[in-house]
C-alpha atoms as a PDB file:
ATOM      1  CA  UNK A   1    -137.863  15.665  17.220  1.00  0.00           C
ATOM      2  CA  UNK A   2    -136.578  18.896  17.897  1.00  0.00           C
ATOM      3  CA  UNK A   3    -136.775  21.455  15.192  1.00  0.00           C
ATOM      4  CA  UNK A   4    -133.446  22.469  14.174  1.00  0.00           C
ATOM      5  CA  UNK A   5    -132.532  26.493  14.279  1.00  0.00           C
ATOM      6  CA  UNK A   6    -132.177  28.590  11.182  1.00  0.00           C
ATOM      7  CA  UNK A   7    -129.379  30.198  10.024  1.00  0.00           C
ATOM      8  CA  UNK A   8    -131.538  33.638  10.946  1.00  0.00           C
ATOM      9  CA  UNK A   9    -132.030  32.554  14.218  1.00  0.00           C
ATOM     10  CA  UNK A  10    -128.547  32.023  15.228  1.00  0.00           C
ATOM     11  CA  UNK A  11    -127.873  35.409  13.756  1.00  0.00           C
ATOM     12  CA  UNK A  12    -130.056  36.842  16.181  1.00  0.00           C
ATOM     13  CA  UNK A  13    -129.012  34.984  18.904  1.00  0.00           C
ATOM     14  CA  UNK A  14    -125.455  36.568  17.904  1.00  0.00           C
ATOM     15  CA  UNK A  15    -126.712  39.714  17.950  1.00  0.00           C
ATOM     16  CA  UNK A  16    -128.308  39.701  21.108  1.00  0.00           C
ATOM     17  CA  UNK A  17    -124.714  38.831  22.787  1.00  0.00           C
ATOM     18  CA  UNK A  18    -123.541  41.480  20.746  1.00  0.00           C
ATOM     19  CA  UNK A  19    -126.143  44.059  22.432  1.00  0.00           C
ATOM     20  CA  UNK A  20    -124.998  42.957  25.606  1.00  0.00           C
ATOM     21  CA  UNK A  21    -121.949  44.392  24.761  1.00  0.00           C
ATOM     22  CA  UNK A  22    -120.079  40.720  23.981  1.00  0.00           C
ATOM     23  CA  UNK A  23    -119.809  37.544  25.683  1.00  0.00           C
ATOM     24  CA  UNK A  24    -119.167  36.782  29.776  1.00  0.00           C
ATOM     25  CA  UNK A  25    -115.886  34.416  30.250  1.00  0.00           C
ATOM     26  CA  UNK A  26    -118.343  31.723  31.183  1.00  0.00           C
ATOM     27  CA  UNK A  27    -119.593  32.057  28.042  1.00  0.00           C
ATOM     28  CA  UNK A  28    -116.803  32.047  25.583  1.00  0.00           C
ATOM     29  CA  UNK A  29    -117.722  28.252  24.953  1.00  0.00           C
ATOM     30  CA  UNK A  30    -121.150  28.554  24.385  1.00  0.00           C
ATOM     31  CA  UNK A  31    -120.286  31.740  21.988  1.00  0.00           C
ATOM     32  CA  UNK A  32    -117.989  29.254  19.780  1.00  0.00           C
ATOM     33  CA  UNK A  33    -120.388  26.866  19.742  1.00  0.00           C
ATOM     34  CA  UNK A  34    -122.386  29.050  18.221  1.00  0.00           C
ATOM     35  CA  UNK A  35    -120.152  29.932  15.298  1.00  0.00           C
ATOM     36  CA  UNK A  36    -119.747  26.198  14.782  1.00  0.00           C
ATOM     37  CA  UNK A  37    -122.994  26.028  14.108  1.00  0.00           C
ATOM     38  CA  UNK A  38    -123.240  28.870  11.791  1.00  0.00           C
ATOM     39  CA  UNK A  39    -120.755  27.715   9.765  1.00  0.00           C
ATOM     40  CA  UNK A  40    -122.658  24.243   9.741  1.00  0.00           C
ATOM     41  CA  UNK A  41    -125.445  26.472   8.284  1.00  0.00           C
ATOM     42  CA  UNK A  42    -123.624  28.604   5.626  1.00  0.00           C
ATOM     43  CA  UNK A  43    -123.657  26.916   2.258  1.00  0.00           C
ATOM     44  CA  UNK A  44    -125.153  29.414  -0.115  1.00  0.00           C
ATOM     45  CA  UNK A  45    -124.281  33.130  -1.447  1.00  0.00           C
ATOM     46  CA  UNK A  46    -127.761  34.123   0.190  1.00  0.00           C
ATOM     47  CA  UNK A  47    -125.965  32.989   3.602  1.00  0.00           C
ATOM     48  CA  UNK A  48    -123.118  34.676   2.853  1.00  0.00           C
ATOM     49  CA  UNK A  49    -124.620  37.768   2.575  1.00  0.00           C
ATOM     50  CA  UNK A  50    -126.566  37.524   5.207  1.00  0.00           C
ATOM     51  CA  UNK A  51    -123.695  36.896   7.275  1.00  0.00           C
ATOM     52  CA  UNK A  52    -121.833  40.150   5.276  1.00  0.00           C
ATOM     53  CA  UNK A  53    -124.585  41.787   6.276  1.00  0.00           C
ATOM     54  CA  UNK A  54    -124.724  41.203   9.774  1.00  0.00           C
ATOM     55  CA  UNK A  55    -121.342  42.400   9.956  1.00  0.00           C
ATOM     56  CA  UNK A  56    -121.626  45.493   8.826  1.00  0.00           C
ATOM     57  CA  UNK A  57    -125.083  46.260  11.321  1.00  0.00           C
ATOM     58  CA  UNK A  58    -123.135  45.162  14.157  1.00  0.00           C
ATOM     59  CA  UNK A  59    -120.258  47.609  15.570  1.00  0.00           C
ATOM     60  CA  UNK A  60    -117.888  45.459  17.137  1.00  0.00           C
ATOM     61  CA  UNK A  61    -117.529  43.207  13.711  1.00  0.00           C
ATOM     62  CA  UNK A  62    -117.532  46.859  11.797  1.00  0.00           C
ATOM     63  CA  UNK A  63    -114.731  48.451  12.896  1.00  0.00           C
ATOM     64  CA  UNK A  64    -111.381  47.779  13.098  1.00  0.00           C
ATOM     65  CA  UNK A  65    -110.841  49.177  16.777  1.00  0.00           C
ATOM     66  CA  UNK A  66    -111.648  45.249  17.920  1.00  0.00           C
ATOM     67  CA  UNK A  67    -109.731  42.357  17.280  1.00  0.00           C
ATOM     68  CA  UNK A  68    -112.488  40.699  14.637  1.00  0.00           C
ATOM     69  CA  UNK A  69    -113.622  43.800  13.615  1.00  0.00           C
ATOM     70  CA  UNK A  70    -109.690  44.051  12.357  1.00  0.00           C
ATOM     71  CA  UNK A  71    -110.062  40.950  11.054  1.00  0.00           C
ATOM     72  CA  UNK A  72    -113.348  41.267   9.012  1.00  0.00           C
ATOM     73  CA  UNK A  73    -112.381  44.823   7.833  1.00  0.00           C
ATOM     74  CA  UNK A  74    -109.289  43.983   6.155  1.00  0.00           C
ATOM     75  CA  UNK A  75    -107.819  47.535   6.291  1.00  0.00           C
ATOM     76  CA  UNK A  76    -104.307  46.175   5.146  1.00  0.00           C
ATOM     77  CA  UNK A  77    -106.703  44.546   2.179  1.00  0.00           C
ATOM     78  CA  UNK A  78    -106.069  40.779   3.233  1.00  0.00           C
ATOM     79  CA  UNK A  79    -106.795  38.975   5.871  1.00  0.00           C
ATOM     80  CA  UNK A  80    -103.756  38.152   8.736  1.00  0.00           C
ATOM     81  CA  UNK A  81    -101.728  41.093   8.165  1.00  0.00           C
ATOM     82  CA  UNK A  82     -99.071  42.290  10.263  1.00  0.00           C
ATOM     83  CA  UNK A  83    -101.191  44.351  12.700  1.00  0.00           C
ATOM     84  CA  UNK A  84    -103.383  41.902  13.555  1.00  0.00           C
ATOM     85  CA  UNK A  85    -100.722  39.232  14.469  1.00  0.00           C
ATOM     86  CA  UNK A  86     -98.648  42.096  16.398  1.00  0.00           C
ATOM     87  CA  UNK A  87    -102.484  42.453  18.432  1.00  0.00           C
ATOM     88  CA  UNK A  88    -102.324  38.629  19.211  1.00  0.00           C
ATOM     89  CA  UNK A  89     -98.798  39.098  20.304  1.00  0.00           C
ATOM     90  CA  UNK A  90     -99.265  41.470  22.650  1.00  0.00           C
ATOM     91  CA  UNK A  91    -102.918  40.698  23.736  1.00  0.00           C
ATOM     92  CA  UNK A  92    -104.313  44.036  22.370  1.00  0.00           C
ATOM     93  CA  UNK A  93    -107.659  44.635  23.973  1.00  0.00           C
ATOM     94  CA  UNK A  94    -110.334  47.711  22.684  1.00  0.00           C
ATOM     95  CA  UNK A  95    -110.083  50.572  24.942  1.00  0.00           C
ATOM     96  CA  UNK A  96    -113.995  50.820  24.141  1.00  0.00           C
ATOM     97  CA  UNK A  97    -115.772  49.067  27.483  1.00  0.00           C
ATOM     98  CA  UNK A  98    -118.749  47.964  24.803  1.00  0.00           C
ATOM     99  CA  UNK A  99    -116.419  45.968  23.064  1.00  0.00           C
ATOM    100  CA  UNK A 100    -113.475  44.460  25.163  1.00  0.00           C
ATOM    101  CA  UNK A 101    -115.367  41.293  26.167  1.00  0.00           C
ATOM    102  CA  UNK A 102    -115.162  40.660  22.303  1.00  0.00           C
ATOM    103  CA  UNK A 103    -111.429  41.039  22.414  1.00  0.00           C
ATOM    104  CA  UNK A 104    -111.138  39.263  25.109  1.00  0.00           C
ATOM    105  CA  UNK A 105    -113.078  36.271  23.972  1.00  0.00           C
ATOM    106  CA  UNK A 106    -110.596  36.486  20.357  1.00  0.00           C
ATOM    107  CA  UNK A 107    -107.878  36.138  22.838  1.00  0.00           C
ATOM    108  CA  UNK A 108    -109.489  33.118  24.097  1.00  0.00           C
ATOM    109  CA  UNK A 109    -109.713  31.251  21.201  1.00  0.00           C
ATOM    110  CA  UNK A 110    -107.578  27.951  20.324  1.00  0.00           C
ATOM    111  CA  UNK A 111    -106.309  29.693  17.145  1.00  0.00           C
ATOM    112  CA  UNK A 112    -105.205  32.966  18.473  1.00  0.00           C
ATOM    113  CA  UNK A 113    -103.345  30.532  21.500  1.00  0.00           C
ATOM    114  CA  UNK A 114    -101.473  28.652  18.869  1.00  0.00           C
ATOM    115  CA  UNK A 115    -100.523  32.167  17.416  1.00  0.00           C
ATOM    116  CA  UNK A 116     -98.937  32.877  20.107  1.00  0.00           C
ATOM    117  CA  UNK A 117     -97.172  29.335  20.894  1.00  0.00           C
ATOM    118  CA  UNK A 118     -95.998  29.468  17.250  1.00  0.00           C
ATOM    119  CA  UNK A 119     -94.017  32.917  18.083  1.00  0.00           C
ATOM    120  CA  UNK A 120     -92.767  31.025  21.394  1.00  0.00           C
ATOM    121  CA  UNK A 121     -91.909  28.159  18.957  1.00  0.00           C
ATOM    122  CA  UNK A 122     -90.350  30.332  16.369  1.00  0.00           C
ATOM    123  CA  UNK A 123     -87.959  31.919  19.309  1.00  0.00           C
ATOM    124  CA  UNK A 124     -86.446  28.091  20.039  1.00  0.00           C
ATOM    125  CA  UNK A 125     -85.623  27.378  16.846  1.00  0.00           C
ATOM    126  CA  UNK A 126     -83.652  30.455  16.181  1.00  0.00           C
ATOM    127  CA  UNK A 127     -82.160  30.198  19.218  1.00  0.00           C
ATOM    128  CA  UNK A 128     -80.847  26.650  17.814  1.00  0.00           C
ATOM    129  CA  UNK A 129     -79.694  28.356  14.364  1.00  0.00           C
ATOM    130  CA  UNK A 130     -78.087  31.360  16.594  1.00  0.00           C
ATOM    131  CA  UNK A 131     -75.646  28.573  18.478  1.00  0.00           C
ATOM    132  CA  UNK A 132     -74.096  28.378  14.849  1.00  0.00           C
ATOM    133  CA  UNK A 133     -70.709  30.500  14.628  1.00  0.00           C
ATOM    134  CA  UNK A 134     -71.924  33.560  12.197  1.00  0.00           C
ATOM    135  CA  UNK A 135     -75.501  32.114  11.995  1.00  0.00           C
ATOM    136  CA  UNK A 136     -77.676  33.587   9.568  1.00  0.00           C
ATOM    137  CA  UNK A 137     -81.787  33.176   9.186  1.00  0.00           C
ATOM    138  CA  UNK A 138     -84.023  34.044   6.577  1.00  0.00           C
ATOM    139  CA  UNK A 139     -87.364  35.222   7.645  1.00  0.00           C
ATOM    140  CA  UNK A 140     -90.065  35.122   5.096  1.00  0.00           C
ATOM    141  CA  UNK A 141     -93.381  36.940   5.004  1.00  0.00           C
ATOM    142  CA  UNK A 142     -92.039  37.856   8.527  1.00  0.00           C
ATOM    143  CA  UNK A 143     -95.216  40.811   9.228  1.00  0.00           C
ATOM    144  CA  UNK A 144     -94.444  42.243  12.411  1.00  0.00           C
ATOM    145  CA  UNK A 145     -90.987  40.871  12.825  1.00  0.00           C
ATOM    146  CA  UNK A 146     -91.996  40.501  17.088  1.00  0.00           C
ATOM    147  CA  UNK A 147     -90.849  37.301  17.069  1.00  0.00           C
ATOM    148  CA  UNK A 148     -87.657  38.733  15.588  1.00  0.00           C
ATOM    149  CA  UNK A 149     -87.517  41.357  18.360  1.00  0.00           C
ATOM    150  CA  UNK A 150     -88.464  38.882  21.261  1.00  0.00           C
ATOM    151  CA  UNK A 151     -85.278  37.060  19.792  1.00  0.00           C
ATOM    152  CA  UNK A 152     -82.883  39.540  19.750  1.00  0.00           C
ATOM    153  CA  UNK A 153     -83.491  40.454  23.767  1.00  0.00           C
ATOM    154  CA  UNK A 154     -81.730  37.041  24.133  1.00  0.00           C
ATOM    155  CA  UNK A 155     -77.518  36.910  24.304  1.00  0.00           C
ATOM    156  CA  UNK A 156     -77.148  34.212  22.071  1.00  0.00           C
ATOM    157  CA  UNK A 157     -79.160  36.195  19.137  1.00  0.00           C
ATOM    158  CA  UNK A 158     -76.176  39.349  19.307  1.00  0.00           C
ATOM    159  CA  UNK A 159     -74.174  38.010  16.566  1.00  0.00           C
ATOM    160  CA  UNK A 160     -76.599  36.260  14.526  1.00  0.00           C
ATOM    161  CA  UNK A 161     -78.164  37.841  11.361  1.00  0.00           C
ATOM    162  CA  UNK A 162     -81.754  37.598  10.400  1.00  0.00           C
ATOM    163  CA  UNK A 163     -83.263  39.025   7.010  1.00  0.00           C
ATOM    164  CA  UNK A 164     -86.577  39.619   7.172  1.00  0.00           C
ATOM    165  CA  UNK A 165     -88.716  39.590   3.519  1.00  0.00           C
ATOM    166  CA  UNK A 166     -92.246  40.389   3.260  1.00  0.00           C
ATOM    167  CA  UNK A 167     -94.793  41.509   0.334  1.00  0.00           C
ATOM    168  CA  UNK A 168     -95.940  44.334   2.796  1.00  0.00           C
ATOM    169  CA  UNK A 169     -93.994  47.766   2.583  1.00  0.00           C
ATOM    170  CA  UNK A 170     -95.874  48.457   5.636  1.00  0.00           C
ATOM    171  CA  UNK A 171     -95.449  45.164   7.605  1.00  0.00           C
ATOM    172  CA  UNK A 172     -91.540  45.739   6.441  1.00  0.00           C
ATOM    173  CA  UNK A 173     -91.581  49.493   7.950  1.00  0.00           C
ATOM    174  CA  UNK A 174     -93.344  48.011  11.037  1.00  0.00           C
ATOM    175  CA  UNK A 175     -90.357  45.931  11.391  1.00  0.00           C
ATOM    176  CA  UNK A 176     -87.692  47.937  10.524  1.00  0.00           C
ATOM    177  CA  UNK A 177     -88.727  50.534  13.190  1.00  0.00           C
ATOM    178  CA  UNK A 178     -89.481  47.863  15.879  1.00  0.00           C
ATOM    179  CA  UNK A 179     -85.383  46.903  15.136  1.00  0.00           C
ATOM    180  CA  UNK A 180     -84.145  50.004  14.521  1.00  0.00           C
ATOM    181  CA  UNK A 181     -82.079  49.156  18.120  1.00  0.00           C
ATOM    182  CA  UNK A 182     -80.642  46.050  15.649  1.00  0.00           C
ATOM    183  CA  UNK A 183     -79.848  47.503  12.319  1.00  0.00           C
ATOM    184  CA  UNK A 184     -76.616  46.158  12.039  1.00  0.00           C
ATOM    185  CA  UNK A 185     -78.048  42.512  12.605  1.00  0.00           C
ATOM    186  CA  UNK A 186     -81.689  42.605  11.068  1.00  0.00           C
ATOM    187  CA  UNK A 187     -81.762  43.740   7.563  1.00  0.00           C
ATOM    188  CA  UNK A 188     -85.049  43.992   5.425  1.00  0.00           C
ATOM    189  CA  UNK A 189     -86.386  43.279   1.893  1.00  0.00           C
ATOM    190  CA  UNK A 190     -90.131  43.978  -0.104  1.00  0.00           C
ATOM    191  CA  UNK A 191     -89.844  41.305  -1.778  1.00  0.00           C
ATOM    192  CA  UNK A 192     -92.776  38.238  -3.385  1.00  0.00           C
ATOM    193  CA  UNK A 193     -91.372  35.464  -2.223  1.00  0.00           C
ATOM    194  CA  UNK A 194     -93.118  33.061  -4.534  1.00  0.00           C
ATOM    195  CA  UNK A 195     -90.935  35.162  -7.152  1.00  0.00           C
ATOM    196  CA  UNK A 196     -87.756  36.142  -5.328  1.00  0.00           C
ATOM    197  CA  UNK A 197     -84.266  34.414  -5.557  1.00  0.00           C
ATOM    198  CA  UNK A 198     -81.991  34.433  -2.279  1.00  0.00           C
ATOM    199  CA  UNK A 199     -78.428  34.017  -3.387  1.00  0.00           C
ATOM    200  CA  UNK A 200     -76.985  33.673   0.000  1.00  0.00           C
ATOM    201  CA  UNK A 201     -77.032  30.235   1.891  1.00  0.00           C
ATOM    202  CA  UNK A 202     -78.923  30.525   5.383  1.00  0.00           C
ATOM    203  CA  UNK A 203     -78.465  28.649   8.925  1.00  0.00           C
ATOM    204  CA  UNK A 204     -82.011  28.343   8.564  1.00  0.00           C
ATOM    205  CA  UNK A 205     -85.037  29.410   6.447  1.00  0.00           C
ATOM    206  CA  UNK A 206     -88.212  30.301   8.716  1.00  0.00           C
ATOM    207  CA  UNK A 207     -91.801  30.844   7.017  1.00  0.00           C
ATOM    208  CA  UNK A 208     -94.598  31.099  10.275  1.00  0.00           C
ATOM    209  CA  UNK A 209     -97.975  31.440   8.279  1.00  0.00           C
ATOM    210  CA  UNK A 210     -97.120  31.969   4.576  1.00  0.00           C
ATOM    211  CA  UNK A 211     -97.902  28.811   3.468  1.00  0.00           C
ATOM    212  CA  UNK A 212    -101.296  28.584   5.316  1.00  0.00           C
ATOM    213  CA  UNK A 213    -102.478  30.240   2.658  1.00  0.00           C
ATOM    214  CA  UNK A 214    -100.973  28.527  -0.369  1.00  0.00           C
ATOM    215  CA  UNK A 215    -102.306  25.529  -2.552  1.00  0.00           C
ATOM    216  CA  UNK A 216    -100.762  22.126  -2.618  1.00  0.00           C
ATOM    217  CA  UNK A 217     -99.027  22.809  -6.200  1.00  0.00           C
ATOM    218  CA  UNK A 218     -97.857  26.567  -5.326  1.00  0.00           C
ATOM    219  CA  UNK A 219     -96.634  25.062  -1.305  1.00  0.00           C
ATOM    220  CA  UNK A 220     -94.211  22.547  -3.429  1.00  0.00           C
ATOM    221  CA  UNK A 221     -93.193  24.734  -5.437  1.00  0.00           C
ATOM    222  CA  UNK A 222     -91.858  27.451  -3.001  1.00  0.00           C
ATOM    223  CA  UNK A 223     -90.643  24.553  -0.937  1.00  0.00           C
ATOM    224  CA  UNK A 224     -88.379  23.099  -3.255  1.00  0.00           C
ATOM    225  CA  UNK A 225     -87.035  26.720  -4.510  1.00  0.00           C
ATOM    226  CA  UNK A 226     -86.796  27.649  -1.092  1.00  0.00           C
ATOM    227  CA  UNK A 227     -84.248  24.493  -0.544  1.00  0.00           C
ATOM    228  CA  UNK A 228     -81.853  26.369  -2.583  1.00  0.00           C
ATOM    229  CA  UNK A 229     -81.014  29.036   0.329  1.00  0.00           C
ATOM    230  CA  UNK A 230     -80.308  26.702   2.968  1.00  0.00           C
ATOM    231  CA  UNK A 231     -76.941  26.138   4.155  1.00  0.00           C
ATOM    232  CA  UNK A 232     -75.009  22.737   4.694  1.00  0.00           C
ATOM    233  CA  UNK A 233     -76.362  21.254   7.676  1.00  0.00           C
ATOM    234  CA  UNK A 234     -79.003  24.178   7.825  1.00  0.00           C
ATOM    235  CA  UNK A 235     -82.859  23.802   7.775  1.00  0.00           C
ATOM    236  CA  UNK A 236     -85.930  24.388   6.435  1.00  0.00           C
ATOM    237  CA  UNK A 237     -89.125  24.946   9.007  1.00  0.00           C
ATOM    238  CA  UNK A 238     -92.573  26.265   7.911  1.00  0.00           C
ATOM    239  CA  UNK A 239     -95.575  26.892   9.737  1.00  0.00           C
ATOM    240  CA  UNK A 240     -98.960  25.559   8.931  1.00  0.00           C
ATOM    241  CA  UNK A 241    -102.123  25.141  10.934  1.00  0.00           C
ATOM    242  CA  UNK A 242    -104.051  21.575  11.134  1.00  0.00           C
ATOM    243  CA  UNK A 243    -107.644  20.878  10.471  1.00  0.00           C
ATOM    244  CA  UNK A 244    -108.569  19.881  14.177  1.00  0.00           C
ATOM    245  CA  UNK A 245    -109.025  23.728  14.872  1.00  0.00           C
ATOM    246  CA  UNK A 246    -112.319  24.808  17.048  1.00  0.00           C
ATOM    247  CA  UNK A 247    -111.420  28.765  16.332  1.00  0.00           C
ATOM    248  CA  UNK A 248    -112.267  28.214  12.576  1.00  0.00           C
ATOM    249  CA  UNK A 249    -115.517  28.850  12.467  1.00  0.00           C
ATOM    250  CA  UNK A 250    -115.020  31.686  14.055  1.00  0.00           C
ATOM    251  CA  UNK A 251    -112.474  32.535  11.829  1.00  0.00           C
ATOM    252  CA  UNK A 252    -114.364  32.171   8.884  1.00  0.00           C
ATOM    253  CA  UNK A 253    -117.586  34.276  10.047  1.00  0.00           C
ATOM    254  CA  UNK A 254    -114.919  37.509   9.322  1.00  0.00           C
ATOM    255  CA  UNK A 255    -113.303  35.558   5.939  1.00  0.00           C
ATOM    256  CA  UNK A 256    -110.216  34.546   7.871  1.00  0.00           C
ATOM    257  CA  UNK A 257    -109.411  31.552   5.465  1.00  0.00           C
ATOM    258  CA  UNK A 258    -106.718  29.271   5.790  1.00  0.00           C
ATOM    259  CA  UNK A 259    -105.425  25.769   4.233  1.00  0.00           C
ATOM    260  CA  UNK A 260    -105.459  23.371   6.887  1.00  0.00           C
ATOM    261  CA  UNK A 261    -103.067  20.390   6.799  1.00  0.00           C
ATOM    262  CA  UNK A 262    -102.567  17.720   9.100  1.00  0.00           C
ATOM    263  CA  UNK A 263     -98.964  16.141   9.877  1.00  0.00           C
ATOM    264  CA  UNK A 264     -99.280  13.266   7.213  1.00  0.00           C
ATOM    265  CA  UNK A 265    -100.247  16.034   4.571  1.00  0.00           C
ATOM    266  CA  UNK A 266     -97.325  18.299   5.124  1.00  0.00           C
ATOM    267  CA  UNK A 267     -95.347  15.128   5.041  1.00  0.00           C
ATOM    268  CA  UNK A 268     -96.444  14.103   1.919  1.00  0.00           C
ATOM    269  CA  UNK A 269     -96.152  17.959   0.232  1.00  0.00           C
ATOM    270  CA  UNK A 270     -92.336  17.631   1.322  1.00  0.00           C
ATOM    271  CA  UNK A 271     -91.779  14.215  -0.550  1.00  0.00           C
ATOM    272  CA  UNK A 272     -93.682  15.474  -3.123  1.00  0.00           C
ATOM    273  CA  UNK A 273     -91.163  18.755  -3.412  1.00  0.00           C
ATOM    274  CA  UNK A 274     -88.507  15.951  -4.004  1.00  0.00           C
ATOM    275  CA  UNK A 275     -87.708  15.590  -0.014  1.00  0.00           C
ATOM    276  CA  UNK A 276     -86.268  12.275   1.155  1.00  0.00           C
ATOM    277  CA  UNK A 277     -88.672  11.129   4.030  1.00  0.00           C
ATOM    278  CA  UNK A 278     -85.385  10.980   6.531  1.00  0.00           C
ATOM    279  CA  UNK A 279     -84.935  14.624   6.334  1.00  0.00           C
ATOM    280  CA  UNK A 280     -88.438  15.746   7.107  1.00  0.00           C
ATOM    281  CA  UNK A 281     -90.055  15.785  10.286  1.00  0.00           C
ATOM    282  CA  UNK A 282     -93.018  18.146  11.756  1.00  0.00           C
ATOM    283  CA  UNK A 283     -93.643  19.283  15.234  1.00  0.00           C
ATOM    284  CA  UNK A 284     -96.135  21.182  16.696  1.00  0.00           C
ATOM    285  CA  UNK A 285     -96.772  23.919  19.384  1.00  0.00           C
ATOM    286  CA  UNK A 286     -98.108  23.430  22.870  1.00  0.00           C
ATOM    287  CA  UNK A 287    -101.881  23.695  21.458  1.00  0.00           C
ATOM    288  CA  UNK A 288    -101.470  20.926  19.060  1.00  0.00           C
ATOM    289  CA  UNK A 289    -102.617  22.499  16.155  1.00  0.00           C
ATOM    290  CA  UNK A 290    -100.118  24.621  14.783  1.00  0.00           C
ATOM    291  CA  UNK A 291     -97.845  21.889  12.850  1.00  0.00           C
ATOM    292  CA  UNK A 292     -94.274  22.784  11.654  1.00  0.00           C
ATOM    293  CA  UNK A 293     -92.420  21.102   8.584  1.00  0.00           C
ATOM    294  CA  UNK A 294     -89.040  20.660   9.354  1.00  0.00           C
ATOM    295  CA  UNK A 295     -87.067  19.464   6.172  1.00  0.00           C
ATOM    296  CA  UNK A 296     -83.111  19.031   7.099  1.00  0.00           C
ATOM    297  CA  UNK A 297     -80.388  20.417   4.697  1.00  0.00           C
ATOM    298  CA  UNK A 298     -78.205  17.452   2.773  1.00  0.00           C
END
């Protein structure tokens, strides 16, 4: 029986793709693979720290001018801030030759693809909210606000109003300067979400990756306050990825963490927020694994 690698081994094989200054295209499977089986390996502090530690000997995971290296660094101090989804979005790849094949290779990735259908997704529905006379949207934890801007090239979006709230000053600033063509139809707030009250009624209420990162009791909780701001015959969508994601490993080698839940489970969160099971639905994006809770207005 074959003896089965070490958790130092696979290191080292990592390493030696990163001296070769990243993976080929024709090796961007093989390179997951290998995270996969990382992660199979990683269930100790010891690993962890090896892992940290491998990180911070290796330049393209050490600095933030790549797309991981963004992503382990954490320079906005948590992981998925606004820069790095505005990097997805527009495909951002290191000027540095050494490192580009990593970029490219993040780019490749089944998470990073979903990103990017979930902005593409994003853009339908408020196009749908927009064909509403007046139509308002509120956009939480809305980082880079692209999606926002890709929406307001179309005609429909002139007369439609979106407010855009995130924790971020700096993701908000991003925005605001990104709009500054649509002042008079995007407005902005700093604002915690989990503690904020919205007292005017919107055409719909759009959350992309917020609750990714929330637990079952605090995801109820927001959903049912969130309720509150959503018009007659409005909606309620929010993003969440699904458990049947290759990318996470790779994810998780820089400490991008995420609560995964499948259809059923989002389902059952929104009855448990007090939903009626004939106004929820969920959909998901072209990768299939970026889901979308869709909860219906009375």
């Amino acid at each position: 029986m074959k003896n089965q690698p070490t958790l130092d081994a696979l290191l080292s094989k990592l390493g030696e793709i990163e001296h070769a200054r990243g993976p080929l295209p024709a090796q961007f499977a093989e390179t997951e693979e290998l995270f996969i089986e990382i992660a199979a390996l990683r269930v100790s502090a010891e690993d962890d720290a090896a892992i940290a530690l491998f990180r911070r000997r290796h330049s393209s995971f050490s600095s933030t001018d790549t797309m991981h290296g963004h992503v382990c660094c954490r320079p906005r101090g948590y992981p998925g801030d606004f820069e790095i989804i505005d990097r997805i979005y527009r495909r951002h790849v290191t000027a540095k030759p050494e490192h580009a094949r990593w970029d490219e290779f993040f780019h490749w990735g089944e998470a990073v693809r979903a990103v990017r259908g979930r902005k593409a997704y994003c853009i339908e529905r408020f196009s749908d909210a927009a064909s509403r006379p007046f139509a308002s949207i509120l956009n939480i934890a809305s980082g880079p606000c692209r999606d926002v801007f890709e929406f307001k090239q179309l005609r429909e979006a002139s007369s439609c109003h979106v407010h855009c709230v995130d924790l971020d000053e700096n993701a908000v600033a991003y925005g605001r300067q990104l709009l500054a063509e649509h002042s008079s139809s995007v407005s902005f707030g700093v604002q915690n979400v989990l503690r904020a009250q919205f007292d005017q009624k919107y055409d719909l209420v759009w959350s992309a990756g917020l609750f990714d990162y929330l637990p079952d009791s605090m995801f109820v909780r927001l959903l049912r306050r969130l309720e509150s701001s959503v018009a007659p015959k409005g909606e309620l969508i929010v993003g969440n990825f699904g458990p049947a994601l290759r990318s996470r490993a790779y994810m998780e080698f820089g400490e991008w963490r995420l609560t995964y839940r499948d259809e059923a489970r989002l389902h059952d969160l929104a009855v448990a927020a007090g939903f009626a099971a004939a106004r929820i639905s969920v959909d998901t994006e072209e990768t299939g694994v970026n889901h979308f809770l869709r909860v219906n207005a009375r």
